[in-house]
Protein backbone atom coordinates (compact mmCIF):
# COMPACT_ATOMS: atom_id res chain seq x y z
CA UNK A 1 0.00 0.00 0.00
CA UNK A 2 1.56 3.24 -0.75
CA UNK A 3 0.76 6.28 1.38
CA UNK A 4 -1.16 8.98 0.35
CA UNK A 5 1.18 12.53 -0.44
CA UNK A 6 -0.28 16.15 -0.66
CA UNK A 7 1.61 19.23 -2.17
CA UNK A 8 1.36 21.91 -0.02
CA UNK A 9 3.91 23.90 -2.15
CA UNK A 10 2.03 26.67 -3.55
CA UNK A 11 0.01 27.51 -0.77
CA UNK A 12 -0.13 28.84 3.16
CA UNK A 13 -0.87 25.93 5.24
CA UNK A 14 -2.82 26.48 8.38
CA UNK A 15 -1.84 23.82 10.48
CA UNK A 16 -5.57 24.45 12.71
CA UNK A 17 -7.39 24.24 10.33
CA UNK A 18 -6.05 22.39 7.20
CA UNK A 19 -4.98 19.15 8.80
CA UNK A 20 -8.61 18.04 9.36
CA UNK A 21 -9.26 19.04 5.58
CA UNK A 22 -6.55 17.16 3.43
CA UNK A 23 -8.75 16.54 0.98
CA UNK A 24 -8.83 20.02 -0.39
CA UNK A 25 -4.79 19.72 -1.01
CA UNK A 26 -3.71 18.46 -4.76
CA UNK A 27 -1.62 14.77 -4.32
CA UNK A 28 1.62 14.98 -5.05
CA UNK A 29 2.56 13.00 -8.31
CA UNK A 30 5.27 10.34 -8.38
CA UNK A 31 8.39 10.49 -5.67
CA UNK A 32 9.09 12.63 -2.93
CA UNK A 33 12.30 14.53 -3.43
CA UNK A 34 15.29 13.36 -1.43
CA UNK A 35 16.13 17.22 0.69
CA UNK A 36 12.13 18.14 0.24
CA UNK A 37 10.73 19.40 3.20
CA UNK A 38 7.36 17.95 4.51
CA UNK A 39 5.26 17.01 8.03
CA UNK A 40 3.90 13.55 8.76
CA UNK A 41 0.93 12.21 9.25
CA UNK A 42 1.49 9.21 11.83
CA UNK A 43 0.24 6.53 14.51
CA UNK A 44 3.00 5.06 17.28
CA UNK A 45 1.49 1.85 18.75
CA UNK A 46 3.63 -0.68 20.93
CA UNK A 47 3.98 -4.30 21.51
CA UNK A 48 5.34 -6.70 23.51
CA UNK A 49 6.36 -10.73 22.64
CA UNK A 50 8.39 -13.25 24.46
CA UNK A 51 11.59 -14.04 22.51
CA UNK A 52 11.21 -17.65 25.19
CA UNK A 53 8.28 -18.14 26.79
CA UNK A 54 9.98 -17.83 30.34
CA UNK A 55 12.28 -15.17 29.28
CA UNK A 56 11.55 -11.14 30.23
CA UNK A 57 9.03 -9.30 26.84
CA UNK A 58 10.36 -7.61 25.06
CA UNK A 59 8.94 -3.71 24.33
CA UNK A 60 8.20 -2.92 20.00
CA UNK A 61 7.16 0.62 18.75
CA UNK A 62 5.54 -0.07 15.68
CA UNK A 63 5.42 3.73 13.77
CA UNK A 64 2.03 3.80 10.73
CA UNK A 65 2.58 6.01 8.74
CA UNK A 66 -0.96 7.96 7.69
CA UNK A 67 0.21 10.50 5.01
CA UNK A 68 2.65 12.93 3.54
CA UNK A 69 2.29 16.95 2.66
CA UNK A 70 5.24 18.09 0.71
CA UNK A 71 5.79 21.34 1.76
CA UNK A 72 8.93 22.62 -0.10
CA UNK A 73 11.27 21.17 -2.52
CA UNK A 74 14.88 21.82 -2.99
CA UNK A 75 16.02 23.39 -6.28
């Protein structure tokens, strides 16, 4: 699954306001520019499994990534 990307580079972006609307941005077409700048959209969740079952768990963060908005790009 890829992960949804919206250019933000021609406008102001309110971040009150315009993160519950990401809808109204264009998506970005094709990749991400290595240097571009952009905020992330993400979920942290954690884990825990037993490497043995008699040994001490072992703690996971598992980052999900929700979406991209390219902000600027570098020339």
């Amino acid at each position: 699954n890829s992960v949804p990307a919206y250019d933000a580079t021609n406008r102001d972006v309110n971040f009150h306001t315009d993160l519950t609307n990401l809808a109204s941005f264009p998506r970005w077409r094709g990749e991400v520019p290595v240097g571009a700048f952009i905020v992330l959209g993400y979920t942290a969740s954690t884990y825990q499994t037993n490497v043995v079952k008699s040994g001490p768990k072992e703690e996971h963060v598992s980052p999900n990534l929700l979406w991209v908005m390219v902000c600027g790009v570098p020339k």
